[in-house]
PDB file of N, CA and C in Angstrom:
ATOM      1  N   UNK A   1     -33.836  31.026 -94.153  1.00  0.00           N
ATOM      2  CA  UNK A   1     -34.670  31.956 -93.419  1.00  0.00           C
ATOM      3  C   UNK A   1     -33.979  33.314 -93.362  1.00  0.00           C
ATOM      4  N   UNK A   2     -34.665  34.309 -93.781  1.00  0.00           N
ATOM      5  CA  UNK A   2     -34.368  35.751 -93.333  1.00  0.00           C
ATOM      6  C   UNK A   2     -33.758  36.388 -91.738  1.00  0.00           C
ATOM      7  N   UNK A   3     -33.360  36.930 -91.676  1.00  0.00           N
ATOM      8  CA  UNK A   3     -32.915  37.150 -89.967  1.00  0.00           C
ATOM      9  C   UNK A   3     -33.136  38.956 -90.465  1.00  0.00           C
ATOM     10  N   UNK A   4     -34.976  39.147 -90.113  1.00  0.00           N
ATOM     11  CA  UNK A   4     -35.057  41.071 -90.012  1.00  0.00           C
ATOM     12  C   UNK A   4     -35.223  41.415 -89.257  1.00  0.00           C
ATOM     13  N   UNK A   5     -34.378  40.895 -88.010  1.00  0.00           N
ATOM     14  CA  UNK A   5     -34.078  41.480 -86.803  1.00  0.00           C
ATOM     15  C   UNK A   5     -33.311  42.926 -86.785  1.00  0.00           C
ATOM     16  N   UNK A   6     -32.426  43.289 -87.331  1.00  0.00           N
ATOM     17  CA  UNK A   6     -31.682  44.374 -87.569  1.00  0.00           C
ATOM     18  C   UNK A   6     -32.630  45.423 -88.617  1.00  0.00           C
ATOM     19  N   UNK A   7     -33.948  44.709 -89.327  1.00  0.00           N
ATOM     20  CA  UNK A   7     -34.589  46.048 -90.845  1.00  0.00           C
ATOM     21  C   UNK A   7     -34.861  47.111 -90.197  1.00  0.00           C
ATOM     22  N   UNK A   8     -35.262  48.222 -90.625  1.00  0.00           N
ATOM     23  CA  UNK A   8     -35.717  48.927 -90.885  1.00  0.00           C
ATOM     24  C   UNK A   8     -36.973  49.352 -91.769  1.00  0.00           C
ATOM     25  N   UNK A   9     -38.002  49.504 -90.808  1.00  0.00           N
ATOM     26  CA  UNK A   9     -39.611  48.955 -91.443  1.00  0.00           C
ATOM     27  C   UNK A   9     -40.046  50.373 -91.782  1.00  0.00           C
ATOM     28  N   UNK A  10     -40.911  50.433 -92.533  1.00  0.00           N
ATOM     29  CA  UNK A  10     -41.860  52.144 -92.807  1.00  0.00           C
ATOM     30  C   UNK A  10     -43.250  51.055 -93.143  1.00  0.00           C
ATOM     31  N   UNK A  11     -43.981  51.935 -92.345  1.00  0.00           N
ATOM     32  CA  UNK A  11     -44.950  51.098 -91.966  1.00  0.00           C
ATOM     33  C   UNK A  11     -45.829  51.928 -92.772  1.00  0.00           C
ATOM     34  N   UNK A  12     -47.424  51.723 -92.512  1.00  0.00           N
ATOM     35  CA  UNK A  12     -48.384  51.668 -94.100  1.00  0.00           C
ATOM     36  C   UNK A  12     -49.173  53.273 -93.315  1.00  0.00           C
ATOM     37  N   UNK A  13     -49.332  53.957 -94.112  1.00  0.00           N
ATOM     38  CA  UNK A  13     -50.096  55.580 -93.235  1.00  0.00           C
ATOM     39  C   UNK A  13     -51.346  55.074 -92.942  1.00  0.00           C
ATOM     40  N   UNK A  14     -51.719  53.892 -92.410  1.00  0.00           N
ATOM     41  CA  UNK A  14     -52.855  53.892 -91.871  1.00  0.00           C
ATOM     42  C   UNK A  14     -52.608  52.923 -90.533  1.00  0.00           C
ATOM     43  N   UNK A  15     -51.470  53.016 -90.404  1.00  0.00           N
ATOM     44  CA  UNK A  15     -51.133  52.221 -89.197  1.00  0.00           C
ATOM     45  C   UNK A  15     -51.345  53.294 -88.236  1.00  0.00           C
ATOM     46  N   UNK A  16     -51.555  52.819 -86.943  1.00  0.00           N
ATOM     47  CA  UNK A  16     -51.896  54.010 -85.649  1.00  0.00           C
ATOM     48  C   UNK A  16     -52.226  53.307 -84.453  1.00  0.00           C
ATOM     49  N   UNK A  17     -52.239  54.570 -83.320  1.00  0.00           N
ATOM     50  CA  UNK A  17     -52.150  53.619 -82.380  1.00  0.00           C
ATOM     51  C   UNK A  17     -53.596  52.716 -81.766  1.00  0.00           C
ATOM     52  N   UNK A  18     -55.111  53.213 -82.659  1.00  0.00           N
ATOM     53  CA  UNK A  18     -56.006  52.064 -82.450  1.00  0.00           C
ATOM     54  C   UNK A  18     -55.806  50.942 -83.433  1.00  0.00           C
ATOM     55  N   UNK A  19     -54.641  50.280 -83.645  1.00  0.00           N
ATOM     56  CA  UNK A  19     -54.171  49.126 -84.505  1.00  0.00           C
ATOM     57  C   UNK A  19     -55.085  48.795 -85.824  1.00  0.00           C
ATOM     58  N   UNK A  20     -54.424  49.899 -86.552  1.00  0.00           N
ATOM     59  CA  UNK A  20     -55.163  49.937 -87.614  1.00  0.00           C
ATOM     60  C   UNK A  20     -54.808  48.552 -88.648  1.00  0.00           C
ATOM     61  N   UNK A  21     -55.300  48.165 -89.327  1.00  0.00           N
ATOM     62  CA  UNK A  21     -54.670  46.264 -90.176  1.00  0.00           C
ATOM     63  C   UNK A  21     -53.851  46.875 -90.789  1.00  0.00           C
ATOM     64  N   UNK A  22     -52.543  47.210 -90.745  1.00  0.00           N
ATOM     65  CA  UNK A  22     -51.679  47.374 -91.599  1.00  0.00           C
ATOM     66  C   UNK A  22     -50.864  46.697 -91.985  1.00  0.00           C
ATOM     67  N   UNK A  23     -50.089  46.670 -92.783  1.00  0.00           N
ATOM     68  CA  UNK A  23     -48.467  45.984 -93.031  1.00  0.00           C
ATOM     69  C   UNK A  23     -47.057  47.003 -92.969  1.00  0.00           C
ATOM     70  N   UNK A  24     -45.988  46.413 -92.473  1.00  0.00           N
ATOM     71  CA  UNK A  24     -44.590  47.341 -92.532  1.00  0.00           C
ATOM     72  C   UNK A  24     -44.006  46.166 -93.652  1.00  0.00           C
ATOM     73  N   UNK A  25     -42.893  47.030 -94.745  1.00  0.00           N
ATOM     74  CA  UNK A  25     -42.274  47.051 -95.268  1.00  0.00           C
ATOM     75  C   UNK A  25     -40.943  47.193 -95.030  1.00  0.00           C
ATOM     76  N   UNK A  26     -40.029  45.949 -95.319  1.00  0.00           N
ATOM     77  CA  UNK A  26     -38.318  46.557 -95.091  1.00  0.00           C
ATOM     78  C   UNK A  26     -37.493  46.810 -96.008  1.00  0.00           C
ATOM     79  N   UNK A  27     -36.930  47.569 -96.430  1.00  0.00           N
ATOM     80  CA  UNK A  27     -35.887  47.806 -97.258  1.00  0.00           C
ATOM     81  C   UNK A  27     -34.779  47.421 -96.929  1.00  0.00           C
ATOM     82  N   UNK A  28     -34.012  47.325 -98.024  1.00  0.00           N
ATOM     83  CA  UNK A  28     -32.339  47.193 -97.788  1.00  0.00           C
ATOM     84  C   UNK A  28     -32.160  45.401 -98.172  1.00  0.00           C
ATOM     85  N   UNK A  29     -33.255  44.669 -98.376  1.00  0.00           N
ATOM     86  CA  UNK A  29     -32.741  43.056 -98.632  1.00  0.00           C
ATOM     87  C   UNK A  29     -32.814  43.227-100.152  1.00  0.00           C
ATOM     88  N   UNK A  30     -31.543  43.135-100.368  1.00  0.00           N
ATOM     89  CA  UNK A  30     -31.140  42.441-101.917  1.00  0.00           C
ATOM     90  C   UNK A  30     -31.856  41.374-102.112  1.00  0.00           C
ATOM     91  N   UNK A  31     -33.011  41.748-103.439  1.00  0.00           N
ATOM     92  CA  UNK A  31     -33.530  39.707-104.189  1.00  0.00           C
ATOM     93  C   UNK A  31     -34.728  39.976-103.191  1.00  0.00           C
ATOM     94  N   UNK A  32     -35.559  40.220-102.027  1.00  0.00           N
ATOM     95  CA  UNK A  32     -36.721  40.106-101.457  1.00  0.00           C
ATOM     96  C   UNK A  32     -36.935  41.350-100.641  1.00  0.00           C
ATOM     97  N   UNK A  33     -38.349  41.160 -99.976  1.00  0.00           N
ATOM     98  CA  UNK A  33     -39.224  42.501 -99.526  1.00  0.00           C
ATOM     99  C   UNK A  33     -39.606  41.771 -98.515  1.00  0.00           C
ATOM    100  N   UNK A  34     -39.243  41.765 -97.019  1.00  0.00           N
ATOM    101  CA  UNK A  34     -39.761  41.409 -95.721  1.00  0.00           C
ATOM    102  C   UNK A  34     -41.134  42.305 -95.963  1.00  0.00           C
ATOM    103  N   UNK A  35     -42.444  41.651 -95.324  1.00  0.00           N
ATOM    104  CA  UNK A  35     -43.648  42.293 -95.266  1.00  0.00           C
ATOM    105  C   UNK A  35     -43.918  41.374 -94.035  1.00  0.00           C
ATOM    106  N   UNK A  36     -44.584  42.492 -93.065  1.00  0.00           N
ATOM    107  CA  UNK A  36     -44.758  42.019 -91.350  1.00  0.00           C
ATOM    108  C   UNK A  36     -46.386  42.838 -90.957  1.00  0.00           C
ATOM    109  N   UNK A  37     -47.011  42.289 -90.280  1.00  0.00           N
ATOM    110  CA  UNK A  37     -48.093  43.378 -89.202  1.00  0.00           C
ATOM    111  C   UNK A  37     -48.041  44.258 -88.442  1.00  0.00           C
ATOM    112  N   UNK A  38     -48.379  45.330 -88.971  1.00  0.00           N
ATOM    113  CA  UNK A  38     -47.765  46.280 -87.868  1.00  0.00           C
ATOM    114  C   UNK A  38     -48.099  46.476 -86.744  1.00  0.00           C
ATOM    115  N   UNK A  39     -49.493  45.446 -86.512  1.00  0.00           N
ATOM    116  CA  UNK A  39     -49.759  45.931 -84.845  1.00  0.00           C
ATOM    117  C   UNK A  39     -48.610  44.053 -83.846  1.00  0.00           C
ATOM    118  N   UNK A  40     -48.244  43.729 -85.311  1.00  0.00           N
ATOM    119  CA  UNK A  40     -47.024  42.501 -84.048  1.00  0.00           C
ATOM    120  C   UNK A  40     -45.857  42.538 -84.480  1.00  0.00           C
ATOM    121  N   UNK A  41     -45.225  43.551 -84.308  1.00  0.00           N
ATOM    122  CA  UNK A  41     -43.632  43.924 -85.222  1.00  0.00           C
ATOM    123  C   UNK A  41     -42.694  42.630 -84.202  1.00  0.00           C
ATOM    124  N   UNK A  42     -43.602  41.715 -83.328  1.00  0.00           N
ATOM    125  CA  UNK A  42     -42.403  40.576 -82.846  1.00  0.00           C
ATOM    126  C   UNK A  42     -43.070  39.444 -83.779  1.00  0.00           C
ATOM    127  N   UNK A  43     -44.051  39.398 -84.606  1.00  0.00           N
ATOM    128  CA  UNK A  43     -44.586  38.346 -84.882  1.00  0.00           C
ATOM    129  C   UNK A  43     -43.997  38.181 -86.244  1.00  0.00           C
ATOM    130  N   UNK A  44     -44.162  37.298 -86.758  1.00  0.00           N
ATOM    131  CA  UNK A  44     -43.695  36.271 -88.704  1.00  0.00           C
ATOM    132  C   UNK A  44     -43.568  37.115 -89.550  1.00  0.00           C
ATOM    133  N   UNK A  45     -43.178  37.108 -90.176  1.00  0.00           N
ATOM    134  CA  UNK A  45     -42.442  37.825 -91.417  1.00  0.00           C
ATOM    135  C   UNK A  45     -42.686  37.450 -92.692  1.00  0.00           C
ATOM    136  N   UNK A  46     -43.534  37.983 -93.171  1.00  0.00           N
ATOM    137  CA  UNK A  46     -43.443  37.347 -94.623  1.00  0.00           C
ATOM    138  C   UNK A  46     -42.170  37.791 -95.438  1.00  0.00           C
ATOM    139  N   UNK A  47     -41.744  36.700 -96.423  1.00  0.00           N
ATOM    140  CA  UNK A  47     -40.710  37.073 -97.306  1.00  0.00           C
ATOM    141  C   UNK A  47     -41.101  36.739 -98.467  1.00  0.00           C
ATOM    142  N   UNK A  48     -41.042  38.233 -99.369  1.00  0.00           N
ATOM    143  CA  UNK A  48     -41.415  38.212-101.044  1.00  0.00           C
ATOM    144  C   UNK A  48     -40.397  38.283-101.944  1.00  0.00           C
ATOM    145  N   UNK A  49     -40.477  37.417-103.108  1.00  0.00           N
ATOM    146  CA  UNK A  49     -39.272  37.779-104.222  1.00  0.00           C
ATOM    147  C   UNK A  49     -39.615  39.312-104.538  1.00  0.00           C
ATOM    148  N   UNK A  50     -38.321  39.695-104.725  1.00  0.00           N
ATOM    149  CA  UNK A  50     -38.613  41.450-104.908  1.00  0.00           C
ATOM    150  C   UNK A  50     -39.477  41.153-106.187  1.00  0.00           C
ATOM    151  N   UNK A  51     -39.397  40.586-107.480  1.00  0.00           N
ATOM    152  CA  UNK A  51     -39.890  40.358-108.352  1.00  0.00           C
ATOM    153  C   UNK A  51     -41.285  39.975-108.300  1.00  0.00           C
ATOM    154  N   UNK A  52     -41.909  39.269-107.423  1.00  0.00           N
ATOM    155  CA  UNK A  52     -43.199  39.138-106.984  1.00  0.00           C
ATOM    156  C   UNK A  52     -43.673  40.521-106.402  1.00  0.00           C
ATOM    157  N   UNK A  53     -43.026  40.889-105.168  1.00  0.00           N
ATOM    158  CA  UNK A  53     -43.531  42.270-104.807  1.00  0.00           C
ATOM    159  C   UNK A  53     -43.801  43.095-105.964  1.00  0.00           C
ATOM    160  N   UNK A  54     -42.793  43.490-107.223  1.00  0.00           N
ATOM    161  CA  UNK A  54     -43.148  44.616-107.710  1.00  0.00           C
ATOM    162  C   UNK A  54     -44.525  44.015-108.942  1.00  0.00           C
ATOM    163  N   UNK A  55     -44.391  42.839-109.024  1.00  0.00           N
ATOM    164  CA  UNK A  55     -45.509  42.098-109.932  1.00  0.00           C
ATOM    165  C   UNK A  55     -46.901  43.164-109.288  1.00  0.00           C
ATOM    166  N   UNK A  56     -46.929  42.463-107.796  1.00  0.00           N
ATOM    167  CA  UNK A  56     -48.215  42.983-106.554  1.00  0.00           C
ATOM    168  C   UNK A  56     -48.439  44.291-106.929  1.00  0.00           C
ATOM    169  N   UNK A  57     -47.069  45.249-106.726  1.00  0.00           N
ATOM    170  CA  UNK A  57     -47.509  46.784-106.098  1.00  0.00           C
ATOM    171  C   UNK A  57     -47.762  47.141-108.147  1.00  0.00           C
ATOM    172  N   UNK A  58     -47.334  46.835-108.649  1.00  0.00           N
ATOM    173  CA  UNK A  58     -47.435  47.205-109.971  1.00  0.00           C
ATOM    174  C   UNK A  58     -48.794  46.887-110.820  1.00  0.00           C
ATOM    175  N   UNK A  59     -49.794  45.767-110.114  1.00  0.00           N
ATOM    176  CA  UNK A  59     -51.018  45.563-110.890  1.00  0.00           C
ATOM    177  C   UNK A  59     -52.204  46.858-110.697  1.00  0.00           C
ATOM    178  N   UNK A  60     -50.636  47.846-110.085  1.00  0.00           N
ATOM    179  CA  UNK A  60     -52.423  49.329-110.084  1.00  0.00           C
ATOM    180  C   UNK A  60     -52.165  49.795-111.641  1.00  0.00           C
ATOM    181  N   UNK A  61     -52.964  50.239-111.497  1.00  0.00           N
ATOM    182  CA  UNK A  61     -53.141  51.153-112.600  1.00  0.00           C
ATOM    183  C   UNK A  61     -52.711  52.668-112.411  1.00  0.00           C
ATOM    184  N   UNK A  62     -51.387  53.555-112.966  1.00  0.00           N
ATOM    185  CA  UNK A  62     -51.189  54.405-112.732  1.00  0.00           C
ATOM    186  C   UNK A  62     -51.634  55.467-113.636  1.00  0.00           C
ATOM    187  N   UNK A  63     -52.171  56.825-112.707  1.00  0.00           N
ATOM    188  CA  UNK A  63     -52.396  58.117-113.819  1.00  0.00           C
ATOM    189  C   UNK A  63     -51.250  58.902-113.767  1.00  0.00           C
ATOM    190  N   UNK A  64     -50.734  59.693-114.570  1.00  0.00           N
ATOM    191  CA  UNK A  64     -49.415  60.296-114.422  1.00  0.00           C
ATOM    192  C   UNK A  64     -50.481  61.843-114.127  1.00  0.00           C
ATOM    193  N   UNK A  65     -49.782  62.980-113.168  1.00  0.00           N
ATOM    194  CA  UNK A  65     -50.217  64.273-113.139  1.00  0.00           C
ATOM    195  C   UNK A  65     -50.273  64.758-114.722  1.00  0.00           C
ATOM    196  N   UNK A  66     -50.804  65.919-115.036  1.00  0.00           N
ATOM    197  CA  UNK A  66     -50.461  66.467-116.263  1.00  0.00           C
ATOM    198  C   UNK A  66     -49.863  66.923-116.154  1.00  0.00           C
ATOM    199  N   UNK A  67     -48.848  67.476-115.261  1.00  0.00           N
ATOM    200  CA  UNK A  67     -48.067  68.571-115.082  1.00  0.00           C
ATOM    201  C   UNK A  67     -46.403  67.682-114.954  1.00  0.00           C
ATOM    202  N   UNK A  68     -46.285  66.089-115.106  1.00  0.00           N
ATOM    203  CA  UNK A  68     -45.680  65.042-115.349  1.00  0.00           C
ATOM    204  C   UNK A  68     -44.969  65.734-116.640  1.00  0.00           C
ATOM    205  N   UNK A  69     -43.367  65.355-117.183  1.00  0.00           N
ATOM    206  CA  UNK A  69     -43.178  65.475-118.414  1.00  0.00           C
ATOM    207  C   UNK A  69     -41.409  64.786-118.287  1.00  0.00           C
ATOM    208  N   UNK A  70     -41.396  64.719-119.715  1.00  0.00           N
ATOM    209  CA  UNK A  70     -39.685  63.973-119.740  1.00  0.00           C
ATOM    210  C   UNK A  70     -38.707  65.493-119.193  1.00  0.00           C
ATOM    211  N   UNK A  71     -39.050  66.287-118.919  1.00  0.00           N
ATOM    212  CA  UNK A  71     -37.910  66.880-117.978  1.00  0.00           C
ATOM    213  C   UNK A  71     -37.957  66.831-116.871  1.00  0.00           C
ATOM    214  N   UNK A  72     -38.641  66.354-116.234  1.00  0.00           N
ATOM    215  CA  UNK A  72     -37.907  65.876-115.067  1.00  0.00           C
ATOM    216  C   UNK A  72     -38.808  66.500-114.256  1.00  0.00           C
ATOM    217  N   UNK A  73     -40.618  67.410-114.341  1.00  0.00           N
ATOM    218  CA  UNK A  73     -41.328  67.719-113.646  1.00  0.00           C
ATOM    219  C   UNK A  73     -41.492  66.907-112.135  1.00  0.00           C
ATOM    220  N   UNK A  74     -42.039  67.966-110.970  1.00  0.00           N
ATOM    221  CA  UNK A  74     -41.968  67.120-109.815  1.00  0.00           C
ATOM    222  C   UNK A  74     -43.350  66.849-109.340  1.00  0.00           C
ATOM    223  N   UNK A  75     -43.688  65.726-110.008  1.00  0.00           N
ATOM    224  CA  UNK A  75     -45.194  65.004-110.007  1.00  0.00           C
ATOM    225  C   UNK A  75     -45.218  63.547-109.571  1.00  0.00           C
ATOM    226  N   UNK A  76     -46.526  63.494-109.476  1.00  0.00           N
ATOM    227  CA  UNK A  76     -46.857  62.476-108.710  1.00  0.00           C
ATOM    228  C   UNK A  76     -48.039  61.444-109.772  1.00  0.00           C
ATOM    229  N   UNK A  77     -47.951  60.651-109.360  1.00  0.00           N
ATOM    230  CA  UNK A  77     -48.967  59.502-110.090  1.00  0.00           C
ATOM    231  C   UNK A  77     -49.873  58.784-108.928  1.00  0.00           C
ATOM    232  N   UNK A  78     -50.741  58.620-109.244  1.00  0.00           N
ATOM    233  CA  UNK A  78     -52.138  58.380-108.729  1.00  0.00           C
ATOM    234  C   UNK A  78     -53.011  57.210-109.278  1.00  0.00           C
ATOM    235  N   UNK A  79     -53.248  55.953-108.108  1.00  0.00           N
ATOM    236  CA  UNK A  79     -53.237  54.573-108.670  1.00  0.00           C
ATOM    237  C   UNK A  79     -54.958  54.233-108.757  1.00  0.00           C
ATOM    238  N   UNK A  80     -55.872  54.000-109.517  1.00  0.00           N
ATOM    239  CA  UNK A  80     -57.112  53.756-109.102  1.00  0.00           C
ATOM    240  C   UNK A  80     -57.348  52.268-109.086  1.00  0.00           C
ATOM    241  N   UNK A  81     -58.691  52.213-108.612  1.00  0.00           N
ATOM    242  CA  UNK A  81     -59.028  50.503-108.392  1.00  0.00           C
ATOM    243  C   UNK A  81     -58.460  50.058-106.899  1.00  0.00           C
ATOM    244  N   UNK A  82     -58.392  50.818-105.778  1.00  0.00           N
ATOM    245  CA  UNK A  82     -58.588  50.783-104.490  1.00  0.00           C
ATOM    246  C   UNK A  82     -59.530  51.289-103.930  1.00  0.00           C
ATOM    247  N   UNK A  83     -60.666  50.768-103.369  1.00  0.00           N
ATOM    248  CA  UNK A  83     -62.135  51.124-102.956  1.00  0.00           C
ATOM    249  C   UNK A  83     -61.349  52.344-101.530  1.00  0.00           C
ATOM    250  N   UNK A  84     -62.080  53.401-101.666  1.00  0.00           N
ATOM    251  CA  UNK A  84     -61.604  54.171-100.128  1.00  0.00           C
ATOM    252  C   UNK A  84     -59.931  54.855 -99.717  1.00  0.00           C
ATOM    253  N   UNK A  85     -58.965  54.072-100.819  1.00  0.00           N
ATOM    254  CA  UNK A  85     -57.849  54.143-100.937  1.00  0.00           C
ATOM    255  C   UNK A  85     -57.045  55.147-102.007  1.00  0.00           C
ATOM    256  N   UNK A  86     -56.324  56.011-102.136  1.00  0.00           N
ATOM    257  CA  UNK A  86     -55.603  56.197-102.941  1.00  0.00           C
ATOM    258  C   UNK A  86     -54.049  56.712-102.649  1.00  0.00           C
ATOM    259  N   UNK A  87     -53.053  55.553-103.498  1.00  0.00           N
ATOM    260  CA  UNK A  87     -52.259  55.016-103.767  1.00  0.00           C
ATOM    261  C   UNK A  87     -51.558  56.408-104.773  1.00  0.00           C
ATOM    262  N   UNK A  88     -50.402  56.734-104.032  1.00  0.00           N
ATOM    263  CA  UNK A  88     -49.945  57.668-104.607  1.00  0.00           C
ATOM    264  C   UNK A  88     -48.129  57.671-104.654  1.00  0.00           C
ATOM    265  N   UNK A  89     -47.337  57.677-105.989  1.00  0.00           N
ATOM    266  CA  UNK A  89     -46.349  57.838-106.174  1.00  0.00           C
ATOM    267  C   UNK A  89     -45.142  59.008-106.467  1.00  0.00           C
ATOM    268  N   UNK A  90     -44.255  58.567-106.501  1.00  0.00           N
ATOM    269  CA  UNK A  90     -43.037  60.237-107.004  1.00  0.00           C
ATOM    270  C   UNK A  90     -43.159  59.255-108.884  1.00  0.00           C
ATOM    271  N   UNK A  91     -43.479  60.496-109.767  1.00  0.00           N
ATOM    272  CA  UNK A  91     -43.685  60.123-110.964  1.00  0.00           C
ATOM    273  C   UNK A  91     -42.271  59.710-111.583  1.00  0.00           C
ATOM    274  N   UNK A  92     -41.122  60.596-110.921  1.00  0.00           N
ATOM    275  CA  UNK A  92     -39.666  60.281-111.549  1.00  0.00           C
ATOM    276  C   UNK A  92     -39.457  58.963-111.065  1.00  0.00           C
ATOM    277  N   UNK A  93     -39.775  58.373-110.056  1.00  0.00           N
ATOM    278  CA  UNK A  93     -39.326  56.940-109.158  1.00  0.00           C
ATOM    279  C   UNK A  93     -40.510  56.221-109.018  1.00  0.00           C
ATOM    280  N   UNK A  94     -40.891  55.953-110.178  1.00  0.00           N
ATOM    281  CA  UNK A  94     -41.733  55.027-110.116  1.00  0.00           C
ATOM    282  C   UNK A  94     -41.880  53.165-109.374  1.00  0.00           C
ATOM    283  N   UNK A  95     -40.590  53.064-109.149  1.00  0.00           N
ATOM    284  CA  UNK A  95     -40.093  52.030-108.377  1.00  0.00           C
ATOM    285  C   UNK A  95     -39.896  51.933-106.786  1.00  0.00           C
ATOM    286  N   UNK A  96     -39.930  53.231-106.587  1.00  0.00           N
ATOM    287  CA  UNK A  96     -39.832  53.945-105.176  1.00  0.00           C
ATOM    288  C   UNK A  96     -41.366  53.496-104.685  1.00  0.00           C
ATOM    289  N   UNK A  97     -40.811  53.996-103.122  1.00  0.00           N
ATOM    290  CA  UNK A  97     -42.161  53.717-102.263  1.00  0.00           C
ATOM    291  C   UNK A  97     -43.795  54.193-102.782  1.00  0.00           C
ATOM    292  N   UNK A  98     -44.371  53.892-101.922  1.00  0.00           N
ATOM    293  CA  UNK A  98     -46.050  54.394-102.828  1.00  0.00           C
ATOM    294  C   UNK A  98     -46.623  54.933-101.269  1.00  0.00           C
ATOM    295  N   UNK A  99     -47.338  56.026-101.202  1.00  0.00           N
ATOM    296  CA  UNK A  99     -48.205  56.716 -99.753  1.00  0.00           C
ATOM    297  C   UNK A  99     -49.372  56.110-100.091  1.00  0.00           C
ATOM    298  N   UNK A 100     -50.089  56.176 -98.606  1.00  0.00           N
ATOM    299  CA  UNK A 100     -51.298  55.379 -99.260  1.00  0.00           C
ATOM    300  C   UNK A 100     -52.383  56.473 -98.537  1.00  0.00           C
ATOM    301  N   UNK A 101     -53.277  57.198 -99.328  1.00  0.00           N
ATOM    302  CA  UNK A 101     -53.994  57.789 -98.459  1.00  0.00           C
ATOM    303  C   UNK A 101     -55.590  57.481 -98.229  1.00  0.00           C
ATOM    304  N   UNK A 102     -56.188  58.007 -97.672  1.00  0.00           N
ATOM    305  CA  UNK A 102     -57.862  57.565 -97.556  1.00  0.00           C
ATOM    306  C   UNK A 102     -58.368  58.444 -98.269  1.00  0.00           C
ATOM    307  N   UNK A 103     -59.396  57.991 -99.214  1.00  0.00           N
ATOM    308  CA  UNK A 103     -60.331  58.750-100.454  1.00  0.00           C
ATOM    309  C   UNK A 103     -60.802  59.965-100.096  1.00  0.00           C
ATOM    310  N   UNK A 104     -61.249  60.189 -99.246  1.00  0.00           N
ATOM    311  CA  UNK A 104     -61.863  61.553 -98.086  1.00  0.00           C
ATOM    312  C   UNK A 104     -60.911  62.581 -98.109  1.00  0.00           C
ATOM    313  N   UNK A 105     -59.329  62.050 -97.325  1.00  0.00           N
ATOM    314  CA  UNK A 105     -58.536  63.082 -97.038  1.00  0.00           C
ATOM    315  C   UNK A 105     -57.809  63.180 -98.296  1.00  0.00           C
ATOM    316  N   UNK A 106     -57.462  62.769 -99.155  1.00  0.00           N
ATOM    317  CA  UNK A 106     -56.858  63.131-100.766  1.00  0.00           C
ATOM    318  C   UNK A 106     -57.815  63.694-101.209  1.00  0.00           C
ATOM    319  N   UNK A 107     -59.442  63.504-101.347  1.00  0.00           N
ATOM    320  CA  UNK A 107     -60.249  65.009-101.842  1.00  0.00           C
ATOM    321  C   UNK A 107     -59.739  65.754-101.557  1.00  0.00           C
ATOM    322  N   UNK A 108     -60.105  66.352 -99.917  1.00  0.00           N
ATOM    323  CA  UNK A 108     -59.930  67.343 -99.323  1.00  0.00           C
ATOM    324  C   UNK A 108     -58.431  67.999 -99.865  1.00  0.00           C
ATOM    325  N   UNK A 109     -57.354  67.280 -99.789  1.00  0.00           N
ATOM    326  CA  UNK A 109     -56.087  67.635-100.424  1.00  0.00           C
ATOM    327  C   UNK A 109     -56.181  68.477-101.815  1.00  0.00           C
ATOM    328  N   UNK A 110     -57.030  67.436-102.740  1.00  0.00           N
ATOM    329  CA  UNK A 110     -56.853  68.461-103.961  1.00  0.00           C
ATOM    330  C   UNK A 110     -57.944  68.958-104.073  1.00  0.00           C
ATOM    331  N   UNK A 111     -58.819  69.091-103.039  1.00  0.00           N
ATOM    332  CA  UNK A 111     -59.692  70.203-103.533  1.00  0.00           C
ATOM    333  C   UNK A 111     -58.951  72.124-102.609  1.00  0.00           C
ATOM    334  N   UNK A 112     -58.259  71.370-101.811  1.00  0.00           N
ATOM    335  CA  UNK A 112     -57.062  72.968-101.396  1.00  0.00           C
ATOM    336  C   UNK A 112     -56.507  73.352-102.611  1.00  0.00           C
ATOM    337  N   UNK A 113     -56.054  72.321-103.191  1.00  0.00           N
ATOM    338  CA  UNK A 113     -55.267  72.684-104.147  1.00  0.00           C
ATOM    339  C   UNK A 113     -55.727  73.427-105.523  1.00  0.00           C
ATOM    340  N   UNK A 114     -56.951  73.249-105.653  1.00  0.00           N
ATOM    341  CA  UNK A 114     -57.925  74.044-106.892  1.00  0.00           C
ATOM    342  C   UNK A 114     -58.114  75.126-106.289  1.00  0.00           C
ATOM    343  N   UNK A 115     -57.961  75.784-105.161  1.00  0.00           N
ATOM    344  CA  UNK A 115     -58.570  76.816-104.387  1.00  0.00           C
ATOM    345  C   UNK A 115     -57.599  78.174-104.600  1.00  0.00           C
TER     346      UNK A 115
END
């Protein structure tokens, strides 16, 4: 059994305080990925082979920015096939964490950004 009494969780951007269904994430376990509820941070713990986790977070489908390139541009990748959701990465760290935003407010985002 895991003991993530001591983790350190980053919880999902749609967690809030009308208990939105989220999940927290812990870092720092070598070999697995504690995954918990964020509205019962005293309640069960799931434990994933890191290798399963990245199987999970990896069946999106990623778009790379165009502005992406092998020098080392500072872009982002953008996951589709989440209804309402979009799933957004650092293009250099593709292994790194993923933001998760709502379809509405990522318009609104890049439609500032065409402006």
């Amino acid at each position: 059994m895991t003991d993530a009494s001591a983790a350190v969780w980053r919880k999902s951007s749609y967690s809030n305080a009308q208990g939105g269904e989220c999940v927290e994430v812990a870092d720092g376990f070598p070999g697995i990925v504690p995954v918990r509820d964020s509205k019962r941070s005293g309640g069960p713990v799931l434990v994933f082979g890191a290798e399963a986790w990245r199987s999970f977070i990896s069946a999106a489908v990623w778009h790379k920015s165009s502005y992406s390139n092998s020098q080392g541009g500072d872009c982002v990748e953008v996951a589709d096939g989440f209804p309402g959701l979009v799933p957004v990465r650092d293009s250099k760290r593709p292994e790194g964490p993923v933001l998760v935003f709502g379809a509405t407010a990522w318009q609104a985002f890049v439609a500032q950004l065409a402006e």
